[in-house]
N, C-alpha and C. Protein backbone atom coordinates (compact mmCIF):
# COMPACT_ATOMS: atom_id res chain seq x y z
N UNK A 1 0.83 -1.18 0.00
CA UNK A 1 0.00 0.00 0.00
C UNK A 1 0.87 1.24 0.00
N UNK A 2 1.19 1.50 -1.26
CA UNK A 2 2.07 2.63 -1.49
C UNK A 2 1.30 3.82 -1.35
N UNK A 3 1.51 5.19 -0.25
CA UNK A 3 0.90 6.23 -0.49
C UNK A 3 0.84 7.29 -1.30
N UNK A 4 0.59 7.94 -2.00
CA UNK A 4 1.15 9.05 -3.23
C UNK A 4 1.65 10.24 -2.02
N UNK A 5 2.00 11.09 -2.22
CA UNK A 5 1.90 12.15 -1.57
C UNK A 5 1.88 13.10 -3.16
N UNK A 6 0.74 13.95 -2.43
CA UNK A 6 0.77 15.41 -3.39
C UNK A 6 1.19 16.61 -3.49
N UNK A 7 2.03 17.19 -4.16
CA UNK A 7 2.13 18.23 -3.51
C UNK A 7 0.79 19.37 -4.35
N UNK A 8 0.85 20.56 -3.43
CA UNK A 8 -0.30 21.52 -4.29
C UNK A 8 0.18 21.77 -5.71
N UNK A 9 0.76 21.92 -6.34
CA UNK A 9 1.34 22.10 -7.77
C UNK A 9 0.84 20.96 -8.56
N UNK A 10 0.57 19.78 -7.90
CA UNK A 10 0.41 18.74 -8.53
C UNK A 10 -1.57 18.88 -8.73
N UNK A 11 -2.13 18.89 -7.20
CA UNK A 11 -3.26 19.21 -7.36
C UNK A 11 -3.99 20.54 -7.96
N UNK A 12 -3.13 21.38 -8.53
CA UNK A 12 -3.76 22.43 -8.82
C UNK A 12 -3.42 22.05 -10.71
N UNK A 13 -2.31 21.34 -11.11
CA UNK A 13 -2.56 20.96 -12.20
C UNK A 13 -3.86 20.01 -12.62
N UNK A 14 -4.00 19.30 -11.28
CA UNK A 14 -5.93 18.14 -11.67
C UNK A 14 -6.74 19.25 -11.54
N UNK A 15 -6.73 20.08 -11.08
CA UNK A 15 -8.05 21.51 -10.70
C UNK A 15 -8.24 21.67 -12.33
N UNK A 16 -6.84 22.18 -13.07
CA UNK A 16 -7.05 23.01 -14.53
C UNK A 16 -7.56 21.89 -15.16
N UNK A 17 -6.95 20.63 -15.38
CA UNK A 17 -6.90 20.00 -16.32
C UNK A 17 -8.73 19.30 -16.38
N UNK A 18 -9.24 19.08 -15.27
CA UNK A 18 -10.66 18.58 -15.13
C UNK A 18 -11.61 20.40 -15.78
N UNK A 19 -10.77 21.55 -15.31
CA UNK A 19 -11.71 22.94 -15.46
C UNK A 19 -11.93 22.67 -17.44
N UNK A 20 -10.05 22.64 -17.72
CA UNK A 20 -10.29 22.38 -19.34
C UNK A 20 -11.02 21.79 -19.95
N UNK A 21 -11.20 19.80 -19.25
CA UNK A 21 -12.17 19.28 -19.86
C UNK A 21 -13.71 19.61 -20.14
N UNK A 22 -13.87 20.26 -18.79
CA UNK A 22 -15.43 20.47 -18.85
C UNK A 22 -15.77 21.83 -19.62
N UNK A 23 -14.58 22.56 -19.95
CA UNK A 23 -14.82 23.80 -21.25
C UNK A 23 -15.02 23.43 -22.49
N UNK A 24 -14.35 22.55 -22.64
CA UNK A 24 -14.35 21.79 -23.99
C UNK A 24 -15.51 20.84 -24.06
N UNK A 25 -16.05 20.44 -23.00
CA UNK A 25 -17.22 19.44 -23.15
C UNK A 25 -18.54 20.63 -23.58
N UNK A 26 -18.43 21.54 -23.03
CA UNK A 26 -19.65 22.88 -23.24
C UNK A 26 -18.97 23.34 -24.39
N UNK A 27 -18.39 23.36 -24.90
CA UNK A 27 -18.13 23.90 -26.03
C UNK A 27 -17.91 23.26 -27.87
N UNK A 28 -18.07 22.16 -27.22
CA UNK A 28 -19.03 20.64 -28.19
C UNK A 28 -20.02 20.74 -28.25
N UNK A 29 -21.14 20.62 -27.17
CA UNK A 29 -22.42 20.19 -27.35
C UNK A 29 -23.22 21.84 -27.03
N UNK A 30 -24.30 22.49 -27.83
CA UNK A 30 -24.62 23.49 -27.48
C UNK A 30 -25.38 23.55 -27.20
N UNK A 31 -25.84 24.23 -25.92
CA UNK A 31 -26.79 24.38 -24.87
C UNK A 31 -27.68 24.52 -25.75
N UNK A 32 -29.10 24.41 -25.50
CA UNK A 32 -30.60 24.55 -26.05
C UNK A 32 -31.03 25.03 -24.89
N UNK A 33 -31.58 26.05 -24.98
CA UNK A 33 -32.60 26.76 -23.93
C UNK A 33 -33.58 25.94 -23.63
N UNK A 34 -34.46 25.70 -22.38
CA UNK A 34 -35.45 25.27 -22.14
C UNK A 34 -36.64 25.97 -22.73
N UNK A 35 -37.74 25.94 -23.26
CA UNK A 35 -38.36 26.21 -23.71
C UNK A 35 -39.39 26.71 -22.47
N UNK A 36 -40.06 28.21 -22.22
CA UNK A 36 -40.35 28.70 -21.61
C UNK A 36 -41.77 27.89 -20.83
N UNK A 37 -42.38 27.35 -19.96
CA UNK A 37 -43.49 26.68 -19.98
C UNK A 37 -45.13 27.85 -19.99
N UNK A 38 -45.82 27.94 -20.85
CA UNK A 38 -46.49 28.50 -20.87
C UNK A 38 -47.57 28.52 -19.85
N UNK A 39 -48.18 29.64 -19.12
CA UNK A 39 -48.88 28.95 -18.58
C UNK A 39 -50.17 29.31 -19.03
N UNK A 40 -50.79 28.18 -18.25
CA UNK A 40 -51.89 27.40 -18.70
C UNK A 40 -53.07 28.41 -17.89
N UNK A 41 -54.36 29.12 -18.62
CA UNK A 41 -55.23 29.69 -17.84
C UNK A 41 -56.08 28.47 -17.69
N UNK A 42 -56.94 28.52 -16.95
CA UNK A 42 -57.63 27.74 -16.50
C UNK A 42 -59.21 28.21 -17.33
N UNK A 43 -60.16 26.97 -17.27
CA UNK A 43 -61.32 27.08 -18.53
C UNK A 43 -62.17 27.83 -16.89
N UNK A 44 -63.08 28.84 -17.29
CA UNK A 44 -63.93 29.20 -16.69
C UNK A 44 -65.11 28.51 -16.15
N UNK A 45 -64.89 28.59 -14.96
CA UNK A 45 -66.62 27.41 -14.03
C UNK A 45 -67.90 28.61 -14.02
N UNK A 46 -68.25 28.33 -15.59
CA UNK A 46 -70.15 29.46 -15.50
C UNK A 46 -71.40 28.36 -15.39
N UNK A 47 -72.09 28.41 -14.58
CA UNK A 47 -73.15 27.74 -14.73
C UNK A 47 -74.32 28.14 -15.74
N UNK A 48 -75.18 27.10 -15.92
CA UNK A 48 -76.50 27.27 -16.85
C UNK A 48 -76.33 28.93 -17.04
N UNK A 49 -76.89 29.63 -15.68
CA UNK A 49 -77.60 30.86 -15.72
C UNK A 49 -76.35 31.57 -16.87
N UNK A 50 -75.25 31.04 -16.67
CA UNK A 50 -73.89 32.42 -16.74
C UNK A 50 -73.60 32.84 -15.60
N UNK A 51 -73.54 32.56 -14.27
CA UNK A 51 -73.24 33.00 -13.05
C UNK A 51 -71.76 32.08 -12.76
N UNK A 52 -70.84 33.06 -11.94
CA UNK A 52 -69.78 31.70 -11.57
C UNK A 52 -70.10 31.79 -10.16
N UNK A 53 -70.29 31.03 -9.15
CA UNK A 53 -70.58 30.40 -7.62
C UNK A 53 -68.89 30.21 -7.00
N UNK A 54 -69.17 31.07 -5.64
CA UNK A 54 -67.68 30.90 -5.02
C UNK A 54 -68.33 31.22 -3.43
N UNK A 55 -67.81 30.26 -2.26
CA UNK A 55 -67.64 30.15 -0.98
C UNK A 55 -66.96 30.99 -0.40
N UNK A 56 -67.02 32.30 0.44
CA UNK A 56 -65.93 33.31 1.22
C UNK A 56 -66.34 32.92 2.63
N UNK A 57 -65.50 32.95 3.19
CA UNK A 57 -65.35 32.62 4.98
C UNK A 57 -64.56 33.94 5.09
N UNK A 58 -64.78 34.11 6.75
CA UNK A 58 -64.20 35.06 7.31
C UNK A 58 -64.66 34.80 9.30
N UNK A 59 -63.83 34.85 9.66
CA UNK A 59 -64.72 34.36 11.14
C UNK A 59 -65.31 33.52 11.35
N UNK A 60 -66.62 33.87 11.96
CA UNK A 60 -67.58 32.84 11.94
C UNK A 60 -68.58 32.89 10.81
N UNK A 61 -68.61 33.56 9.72
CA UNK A 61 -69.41 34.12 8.55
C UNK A 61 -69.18 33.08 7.63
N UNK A 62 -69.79 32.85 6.97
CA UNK A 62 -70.18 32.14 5.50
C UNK A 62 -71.01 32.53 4.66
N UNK A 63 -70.24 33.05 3.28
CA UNK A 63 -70.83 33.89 1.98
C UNK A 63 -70.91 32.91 1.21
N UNK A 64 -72.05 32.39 0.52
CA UNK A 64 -72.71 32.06 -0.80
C UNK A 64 -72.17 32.78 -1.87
N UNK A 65 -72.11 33.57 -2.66
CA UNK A 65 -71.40 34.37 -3.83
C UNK A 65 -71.60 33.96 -5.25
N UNK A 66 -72.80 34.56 -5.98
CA UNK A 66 -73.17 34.02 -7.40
C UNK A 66 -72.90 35.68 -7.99
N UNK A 67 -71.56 35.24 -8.98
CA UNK A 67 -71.28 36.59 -9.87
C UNK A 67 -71.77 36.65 -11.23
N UNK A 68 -72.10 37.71 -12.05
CA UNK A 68 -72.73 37.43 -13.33
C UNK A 68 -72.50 38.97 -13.88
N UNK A 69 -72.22 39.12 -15.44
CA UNK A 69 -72.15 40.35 -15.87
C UNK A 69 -73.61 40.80 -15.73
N UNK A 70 -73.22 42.22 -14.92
CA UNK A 70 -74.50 43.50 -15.25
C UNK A 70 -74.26 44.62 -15.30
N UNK A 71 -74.69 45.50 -14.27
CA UNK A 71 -74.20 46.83 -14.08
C UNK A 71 -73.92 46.82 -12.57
N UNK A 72 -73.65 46.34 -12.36
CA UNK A 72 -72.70 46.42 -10.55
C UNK A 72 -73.25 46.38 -9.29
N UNK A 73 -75.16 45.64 -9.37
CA UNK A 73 -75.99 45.73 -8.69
C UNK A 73 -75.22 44.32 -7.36
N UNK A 74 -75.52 44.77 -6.29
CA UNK A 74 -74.77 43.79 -5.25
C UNK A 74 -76.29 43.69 -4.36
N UNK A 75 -76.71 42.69 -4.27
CA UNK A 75 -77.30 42.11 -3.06
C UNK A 75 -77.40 41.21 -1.80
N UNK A 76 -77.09 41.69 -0.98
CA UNK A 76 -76.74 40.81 0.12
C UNK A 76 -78.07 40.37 0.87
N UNK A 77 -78.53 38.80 1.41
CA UNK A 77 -80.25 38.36 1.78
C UNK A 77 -81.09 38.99 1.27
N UNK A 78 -81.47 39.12 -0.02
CA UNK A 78 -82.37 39.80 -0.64
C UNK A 78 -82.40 41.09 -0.32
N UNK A 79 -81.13 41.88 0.43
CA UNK A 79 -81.08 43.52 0.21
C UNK A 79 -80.95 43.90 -0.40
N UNK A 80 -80.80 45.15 -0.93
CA UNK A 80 -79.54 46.43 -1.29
C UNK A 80 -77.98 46.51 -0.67
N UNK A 81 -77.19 46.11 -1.36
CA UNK A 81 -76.46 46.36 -0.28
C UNK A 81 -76.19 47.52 0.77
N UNK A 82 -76.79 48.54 0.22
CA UNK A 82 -76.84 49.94 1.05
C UNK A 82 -77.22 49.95 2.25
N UNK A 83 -78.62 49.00 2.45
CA UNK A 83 -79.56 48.51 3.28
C UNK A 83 -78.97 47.59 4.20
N UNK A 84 -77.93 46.44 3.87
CA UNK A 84 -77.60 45.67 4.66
C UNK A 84 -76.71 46.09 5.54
N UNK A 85 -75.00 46.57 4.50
CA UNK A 85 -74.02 47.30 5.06
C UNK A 85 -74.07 48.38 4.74
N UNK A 86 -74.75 49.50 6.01
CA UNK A 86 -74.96 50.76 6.26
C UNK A 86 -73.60 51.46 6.36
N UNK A 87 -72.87 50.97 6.94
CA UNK A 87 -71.36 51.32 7.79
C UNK A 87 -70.35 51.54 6.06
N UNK A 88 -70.62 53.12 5.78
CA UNK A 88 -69.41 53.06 4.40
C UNK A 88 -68.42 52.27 4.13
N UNK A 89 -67.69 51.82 5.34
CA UNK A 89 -66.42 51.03 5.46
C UNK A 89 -66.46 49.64 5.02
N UNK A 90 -67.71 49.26 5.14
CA UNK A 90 -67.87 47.43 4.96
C UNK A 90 -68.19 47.50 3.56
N UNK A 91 -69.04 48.98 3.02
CA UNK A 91 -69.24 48.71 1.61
C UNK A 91 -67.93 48.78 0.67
N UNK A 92 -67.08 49.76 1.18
CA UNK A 92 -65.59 49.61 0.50
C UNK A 92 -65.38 48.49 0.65
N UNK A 93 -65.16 47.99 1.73
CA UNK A 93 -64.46 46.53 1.67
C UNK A 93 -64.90 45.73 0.94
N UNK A 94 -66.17 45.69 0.44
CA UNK A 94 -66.64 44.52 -0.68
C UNK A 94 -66.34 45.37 -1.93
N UNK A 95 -65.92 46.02 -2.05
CA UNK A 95 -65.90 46.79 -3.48
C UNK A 95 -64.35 46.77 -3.42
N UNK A 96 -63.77 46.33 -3.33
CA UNK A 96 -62.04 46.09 -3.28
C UNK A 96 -61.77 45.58 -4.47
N UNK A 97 -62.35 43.91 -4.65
CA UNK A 97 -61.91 42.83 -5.31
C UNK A 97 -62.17 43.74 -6.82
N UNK A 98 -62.97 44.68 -7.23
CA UNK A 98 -63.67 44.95 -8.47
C UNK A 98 -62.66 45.68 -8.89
N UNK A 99 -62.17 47.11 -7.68
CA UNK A 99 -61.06 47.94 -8.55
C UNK A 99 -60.04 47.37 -8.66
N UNK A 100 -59.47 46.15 -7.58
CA UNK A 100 -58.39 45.68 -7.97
C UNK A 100 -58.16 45.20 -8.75
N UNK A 101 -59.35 44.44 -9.52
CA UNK A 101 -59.16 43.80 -10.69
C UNK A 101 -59.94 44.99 -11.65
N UNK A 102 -60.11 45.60 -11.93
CA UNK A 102 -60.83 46.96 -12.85
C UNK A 102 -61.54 46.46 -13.66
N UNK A 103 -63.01 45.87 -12.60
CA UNK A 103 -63.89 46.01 -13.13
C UNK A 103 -65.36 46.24 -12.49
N UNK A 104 -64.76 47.73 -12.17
CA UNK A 104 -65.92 48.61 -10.99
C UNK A 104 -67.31 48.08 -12.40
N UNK A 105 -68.17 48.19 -11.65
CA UNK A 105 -69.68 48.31 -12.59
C UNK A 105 -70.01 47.21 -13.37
N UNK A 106 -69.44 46.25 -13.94
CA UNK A 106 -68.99 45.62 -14.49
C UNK A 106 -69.87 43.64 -14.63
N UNK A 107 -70.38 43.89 -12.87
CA UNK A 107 -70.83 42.31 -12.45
C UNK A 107 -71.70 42.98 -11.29
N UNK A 108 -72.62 42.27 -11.64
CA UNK A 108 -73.89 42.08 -10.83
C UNK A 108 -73.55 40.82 -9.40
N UNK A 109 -74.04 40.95 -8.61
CA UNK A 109 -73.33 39.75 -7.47
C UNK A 109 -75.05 39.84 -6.39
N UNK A 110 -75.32 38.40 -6.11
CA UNK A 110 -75.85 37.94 -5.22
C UNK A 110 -75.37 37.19 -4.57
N UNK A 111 -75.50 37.21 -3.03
CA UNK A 111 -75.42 36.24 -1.89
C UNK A 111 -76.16 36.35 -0.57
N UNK A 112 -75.49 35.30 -0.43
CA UNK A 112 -76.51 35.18 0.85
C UNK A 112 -75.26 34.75 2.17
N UNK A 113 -75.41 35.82 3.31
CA UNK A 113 -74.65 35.65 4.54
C UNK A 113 -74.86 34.74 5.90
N UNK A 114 -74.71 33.98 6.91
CA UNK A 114 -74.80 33.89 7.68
C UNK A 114 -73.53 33.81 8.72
N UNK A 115 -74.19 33.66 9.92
CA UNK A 115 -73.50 33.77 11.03
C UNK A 115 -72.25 35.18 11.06
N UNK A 116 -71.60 35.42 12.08
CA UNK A 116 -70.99 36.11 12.47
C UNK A 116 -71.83 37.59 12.69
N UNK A 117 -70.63 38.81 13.10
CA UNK A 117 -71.16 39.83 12.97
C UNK A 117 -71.06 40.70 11.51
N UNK A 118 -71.37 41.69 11.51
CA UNK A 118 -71.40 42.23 10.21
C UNK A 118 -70.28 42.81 9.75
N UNK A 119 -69.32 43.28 10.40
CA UNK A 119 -67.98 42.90 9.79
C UNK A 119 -67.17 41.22 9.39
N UNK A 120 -67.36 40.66 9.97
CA UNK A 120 -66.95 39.70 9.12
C UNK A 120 -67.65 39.00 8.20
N UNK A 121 -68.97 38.91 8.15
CA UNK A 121 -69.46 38.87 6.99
C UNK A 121 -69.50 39.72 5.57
N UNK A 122 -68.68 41.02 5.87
CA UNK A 122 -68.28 41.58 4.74
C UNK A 122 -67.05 41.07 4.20
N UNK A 123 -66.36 40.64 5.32
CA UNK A 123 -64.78 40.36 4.91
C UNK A 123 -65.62 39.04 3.65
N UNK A 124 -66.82 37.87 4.57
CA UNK A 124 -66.92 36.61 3.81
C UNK A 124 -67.21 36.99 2.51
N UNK A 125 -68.03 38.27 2.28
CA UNK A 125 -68.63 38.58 0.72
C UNK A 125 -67.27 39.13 0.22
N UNK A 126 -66.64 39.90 0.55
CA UNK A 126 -65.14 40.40 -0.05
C UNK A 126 -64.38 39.17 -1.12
N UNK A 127 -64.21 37.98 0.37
CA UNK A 127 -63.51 36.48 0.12
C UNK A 127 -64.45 36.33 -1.46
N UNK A 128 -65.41 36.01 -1.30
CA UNK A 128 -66.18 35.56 -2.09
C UNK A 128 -66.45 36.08 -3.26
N UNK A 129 -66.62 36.94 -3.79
CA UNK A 129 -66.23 37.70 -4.49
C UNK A 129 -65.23 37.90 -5.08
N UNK A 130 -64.45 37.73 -4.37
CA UNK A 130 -62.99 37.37 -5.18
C UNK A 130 -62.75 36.17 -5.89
N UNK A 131 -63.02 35.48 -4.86
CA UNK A 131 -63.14 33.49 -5.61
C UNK A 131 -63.71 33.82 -6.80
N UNK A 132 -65.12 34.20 -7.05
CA UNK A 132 -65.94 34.05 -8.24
C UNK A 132 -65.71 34.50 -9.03
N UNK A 133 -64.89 35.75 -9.00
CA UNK A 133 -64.32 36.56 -10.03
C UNK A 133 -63.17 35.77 -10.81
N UNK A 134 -62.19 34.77 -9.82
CA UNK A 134 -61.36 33.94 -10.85
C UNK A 134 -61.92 33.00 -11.57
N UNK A 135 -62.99 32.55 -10.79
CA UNK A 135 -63.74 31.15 -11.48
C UNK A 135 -64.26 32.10 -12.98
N UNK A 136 -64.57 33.26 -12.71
CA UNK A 136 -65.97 33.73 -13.98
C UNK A 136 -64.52 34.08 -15.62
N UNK A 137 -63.44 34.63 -14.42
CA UNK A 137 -62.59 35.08 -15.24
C UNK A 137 -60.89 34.87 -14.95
N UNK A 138 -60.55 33.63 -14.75
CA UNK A 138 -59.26 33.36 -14.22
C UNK A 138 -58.04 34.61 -14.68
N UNK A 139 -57.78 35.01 -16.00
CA UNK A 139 -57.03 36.09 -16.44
C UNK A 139 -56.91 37.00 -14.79
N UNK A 140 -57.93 36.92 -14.15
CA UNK A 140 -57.85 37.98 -13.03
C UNK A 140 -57.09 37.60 -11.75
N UNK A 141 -57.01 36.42 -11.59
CA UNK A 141 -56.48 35.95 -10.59
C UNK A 141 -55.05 36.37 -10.06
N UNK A 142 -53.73 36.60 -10.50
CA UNK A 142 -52.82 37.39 -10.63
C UNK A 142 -53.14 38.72 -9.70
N UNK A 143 -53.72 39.53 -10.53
CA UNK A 143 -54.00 40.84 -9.69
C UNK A 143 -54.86 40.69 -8.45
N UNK A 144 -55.76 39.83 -8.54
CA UNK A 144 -56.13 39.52 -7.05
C UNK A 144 -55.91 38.69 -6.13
N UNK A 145 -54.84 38.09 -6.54
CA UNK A 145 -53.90 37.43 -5.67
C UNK A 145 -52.63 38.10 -5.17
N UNK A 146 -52.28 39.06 -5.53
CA UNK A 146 -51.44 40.37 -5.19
C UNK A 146 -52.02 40.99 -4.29
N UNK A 147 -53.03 41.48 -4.33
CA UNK A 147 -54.19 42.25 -2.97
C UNK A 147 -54.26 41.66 -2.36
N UNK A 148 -53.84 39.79 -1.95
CA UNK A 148 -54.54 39.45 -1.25
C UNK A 148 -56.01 38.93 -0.70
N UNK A 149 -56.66 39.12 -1.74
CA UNK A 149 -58.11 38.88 -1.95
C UNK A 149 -58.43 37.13 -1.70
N UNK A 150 -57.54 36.76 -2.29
CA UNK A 150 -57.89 35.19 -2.35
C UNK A 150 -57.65 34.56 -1.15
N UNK A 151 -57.15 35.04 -0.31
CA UNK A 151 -56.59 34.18 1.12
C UNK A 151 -57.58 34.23 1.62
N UNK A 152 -57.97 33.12 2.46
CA UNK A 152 -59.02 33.78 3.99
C UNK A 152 -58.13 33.91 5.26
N UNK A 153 -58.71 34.64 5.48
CA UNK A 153 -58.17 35.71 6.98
C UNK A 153 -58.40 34.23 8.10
N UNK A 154 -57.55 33.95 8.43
CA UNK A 154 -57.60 32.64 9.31
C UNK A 154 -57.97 33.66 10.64
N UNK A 155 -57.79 35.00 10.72
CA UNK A 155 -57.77 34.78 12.10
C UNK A 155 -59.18 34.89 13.04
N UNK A 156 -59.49 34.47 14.26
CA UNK A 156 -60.66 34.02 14.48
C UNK A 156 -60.96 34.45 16.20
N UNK A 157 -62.09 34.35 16.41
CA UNK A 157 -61.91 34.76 18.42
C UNK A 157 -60.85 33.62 19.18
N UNK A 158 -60.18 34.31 20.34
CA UNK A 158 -59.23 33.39 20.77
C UNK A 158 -60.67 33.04 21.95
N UNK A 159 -60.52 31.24 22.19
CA UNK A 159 -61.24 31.11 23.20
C UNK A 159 -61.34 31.34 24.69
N UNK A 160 -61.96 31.23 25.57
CA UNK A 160 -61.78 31.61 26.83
C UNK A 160 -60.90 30.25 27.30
N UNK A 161 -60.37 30.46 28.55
CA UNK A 161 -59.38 29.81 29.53
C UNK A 161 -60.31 29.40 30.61
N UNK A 162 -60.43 28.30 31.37
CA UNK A 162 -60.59 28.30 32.77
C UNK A 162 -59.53 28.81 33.66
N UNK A 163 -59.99 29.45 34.35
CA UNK A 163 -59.52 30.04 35.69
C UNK A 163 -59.02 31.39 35.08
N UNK A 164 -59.49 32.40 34.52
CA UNK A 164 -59.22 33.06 33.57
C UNK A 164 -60.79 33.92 33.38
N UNK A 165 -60.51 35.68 33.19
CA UNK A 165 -62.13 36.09 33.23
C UNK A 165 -62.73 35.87 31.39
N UNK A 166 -61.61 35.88 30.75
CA UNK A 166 -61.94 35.91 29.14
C UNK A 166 -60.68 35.21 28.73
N UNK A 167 -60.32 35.16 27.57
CA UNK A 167 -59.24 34.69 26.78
C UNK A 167 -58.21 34.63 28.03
N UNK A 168 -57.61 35.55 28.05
CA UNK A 168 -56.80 36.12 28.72
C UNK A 168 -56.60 36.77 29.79
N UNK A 169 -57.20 37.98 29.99
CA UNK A 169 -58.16 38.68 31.26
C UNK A 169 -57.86 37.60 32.10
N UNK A 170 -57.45 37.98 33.22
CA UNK A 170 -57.44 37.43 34.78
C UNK A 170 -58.72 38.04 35.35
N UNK A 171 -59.08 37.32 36.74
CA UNK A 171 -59.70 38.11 37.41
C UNK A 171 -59.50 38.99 38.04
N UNK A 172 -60.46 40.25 38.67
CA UNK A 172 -59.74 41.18 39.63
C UNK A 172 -59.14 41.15 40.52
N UNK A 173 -57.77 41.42 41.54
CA UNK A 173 -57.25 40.96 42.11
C UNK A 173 -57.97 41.91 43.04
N UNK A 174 -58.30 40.66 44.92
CA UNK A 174 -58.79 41.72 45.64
C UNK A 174 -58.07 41.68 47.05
N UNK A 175 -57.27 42.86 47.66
CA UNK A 175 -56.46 42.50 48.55
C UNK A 175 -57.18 41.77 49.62
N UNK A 176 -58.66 42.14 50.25
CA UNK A 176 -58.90 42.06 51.37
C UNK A 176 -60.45 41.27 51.09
């Protein structure tokens, strides 16, 4: 069992001589680009009517959501939406998904809400609304997946504790 010994001069001549081969091996065979993968839009989910149907959660809320081209009429349980969400702020918030994707006026939308309070049931019509808008028109999904529109807001009431006045909240401390 004879050992070699190397010195660095020796190993730095295997460094070049393997660097040379593999220049010369790329410089034989010529790279071909991968060919870009296109992507693929997805076919639109319209039912019979022409409506596309999408599920929004938010809290404890659950939005129904049937979108359809009109002129931008929104009804929430057979309201107005004016009528339902009084509070300017909740009506912006459902009117998000439309400018973000620019198409204020554009889609007519019915649903139907339950449970929670009335802020998070706007967030659920927001959610929802958004969903239906990719189903009616995937091209959109991109820009409303940038806003954020498509996520649901996981976050939810923290529950109460035993021995504990709420979540968190202790009880009052009483010296005497």
């Amino acid at each position: 069992m004879a050992e070699e010994t190397k010195t660095l001069a020796d190993l730095k001549d295997m460094v070049e001589g393997k660097a040379a081969a593999a220049a010369a091996a790329s410089v034989e065979a010529p790279v071909v680009p991968a060919a870009a993968p296109e992507e693929e839009v997805a076919a639109p989910k319209i039912d019979a009517q022409g409506r596309a149907y999408a599920t929004g959660k938010r809290k404890n809320a659950i939005a129904r959501v049937w979108v359809k081209p009109g002129s931008g009429k929104i009804t929430v349980n057979g309201r107005d939406i004016e009528v339902y969400f009084a509070r300017p702020v909740l009506r912006m918030l459902i009117n998000q998904p439309f400018s973000a994707a620019e198409r204020s006026g554009q889609f007519d939308v019915v649903c139907t809400v339950t449970g929670g309070g009335l802020s998070g049931q706007a967030g659920a019509v927001r959610h929802g609304i958004s969903k239906a808008l990719t189903y009616y028109e995937p091209a959109l999904r991109p820009s409303l997946k940038k806003g954020g529109f498509l996520t649901r807001d996981s976050r939810v009431v923290e529950r109460k504790k035993y021995g504990r006045a709420k979540a968190r909240r202790s009880f009052q401390f009483s010296k005497r």
